[in-house]
C-alpha atoms as a PDB file:
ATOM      1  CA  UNK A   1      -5.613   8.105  -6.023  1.00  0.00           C
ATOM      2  CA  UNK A   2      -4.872   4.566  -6.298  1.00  0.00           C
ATOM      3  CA  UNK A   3      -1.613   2.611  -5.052  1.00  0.00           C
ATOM      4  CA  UNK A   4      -0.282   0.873  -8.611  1.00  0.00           C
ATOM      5  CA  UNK A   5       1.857   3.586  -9.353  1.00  0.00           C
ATOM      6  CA  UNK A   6       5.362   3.786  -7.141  1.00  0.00           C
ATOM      7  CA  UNK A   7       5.974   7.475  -8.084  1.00  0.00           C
ATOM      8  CA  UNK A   8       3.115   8.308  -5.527  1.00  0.00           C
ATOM      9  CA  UNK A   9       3.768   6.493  -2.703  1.00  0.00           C
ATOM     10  CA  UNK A  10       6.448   7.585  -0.535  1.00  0.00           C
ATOM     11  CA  UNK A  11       7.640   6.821   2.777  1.00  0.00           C
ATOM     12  CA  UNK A  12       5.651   8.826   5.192  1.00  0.00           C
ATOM     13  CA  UNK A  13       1.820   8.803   2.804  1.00  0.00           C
ATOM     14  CA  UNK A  14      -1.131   7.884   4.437  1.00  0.00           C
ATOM     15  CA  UNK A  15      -2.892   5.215   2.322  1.00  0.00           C
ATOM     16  CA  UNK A  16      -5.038   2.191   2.731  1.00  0.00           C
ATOM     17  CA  UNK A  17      -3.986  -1.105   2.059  1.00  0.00           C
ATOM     18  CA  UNK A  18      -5.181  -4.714   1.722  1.00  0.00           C
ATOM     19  CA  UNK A  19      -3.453  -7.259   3.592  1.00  0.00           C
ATOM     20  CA  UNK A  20      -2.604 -10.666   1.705  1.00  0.00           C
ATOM     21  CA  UNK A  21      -5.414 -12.214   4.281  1.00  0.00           C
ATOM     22  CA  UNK A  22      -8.173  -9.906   3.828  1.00  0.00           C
ATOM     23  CA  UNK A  23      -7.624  -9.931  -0.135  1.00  0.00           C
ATOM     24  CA  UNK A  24     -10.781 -11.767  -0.713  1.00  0.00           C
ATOM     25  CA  UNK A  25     -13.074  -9.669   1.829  1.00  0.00           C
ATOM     26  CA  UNK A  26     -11.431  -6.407   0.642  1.00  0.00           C
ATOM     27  CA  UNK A  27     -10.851  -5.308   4.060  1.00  0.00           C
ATOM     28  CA  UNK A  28      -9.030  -1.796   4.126  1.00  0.00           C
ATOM     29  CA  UNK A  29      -6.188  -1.299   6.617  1.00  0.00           C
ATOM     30  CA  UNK A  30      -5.297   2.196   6.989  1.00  0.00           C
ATOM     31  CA  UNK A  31      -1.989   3.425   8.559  1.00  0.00           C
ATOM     32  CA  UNK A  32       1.802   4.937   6.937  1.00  0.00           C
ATOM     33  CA  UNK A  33       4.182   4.222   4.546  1.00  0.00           C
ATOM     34  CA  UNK A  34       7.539   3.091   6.412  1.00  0.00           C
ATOM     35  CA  UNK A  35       8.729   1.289   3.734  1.00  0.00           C
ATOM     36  CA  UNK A  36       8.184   0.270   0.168  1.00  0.00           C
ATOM     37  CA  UNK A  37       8.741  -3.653  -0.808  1.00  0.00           C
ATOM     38  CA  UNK A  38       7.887  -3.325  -4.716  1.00  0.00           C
ATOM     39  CA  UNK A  39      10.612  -2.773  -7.103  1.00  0.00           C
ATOM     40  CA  UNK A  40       9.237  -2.542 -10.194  1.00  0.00           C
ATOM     41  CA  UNK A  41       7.413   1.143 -11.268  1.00  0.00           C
ATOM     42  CA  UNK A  42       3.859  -0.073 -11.433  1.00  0.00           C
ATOM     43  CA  UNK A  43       2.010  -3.017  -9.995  1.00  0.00           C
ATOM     44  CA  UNK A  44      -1.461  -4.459 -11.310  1.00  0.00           C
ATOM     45  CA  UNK A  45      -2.567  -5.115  -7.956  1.00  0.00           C
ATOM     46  CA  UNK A  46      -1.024  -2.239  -6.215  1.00  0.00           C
ATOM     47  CA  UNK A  47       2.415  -1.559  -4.953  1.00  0.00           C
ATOM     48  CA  UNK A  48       3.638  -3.822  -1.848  1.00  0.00           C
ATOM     49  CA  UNK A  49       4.530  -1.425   1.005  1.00  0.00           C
ATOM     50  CA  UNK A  50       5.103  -1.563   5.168  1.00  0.00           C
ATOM     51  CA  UNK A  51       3.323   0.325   7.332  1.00  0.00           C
ATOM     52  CA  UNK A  52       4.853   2.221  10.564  1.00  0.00           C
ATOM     53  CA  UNK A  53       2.825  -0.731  12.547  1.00  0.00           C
ATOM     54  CA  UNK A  54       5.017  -2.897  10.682  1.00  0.00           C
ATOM     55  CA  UNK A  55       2.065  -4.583   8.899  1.00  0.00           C
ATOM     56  CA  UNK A  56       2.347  -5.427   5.037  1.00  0.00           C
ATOM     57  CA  UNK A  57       0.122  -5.348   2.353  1.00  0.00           C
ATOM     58  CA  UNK A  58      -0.611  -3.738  -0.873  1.00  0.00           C
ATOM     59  CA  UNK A  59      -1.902  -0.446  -1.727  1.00  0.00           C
ATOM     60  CA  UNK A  60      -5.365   0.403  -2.862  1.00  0.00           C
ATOM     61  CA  UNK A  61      -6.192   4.236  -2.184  1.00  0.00           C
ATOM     62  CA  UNK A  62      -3.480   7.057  -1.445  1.00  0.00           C
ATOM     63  CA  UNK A  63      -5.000   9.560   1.163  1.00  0.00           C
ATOM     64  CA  UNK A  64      -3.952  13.273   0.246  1.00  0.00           C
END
């Protein structure tokens, strides 16, 4: 599942996400939702979230 929907992501989910400085390489941080930063519903490029390690970035897959 990808991350551009905030109805699936809640605090506690395992996902990947793509730090702001690894956008271009596409490298995949994995780790869990703490909190989530994006307001709105959706996002194009994946909803903005911080992980329990306290690192942010944006989700790209949603581990089930």
């Amino acid at each position: 599942m990808d991350g551009n929907n905030r109805a699936n992501i809640r605090q506690g989910t395992h996902v990947f996400i793509v730090q702001k400085q690894d956008q271009r390489s596409e490298k995949l941080t994995e780790g869990v939702v703490k909190d989530i930063l994006t307001n709105s519903p959706t996002h194009p490029h994946g909803i903005k979230v911080r992980l329990e390690s306290g690192i942010v970035g944006r989700v790209k897959r949603i581990l089930t």
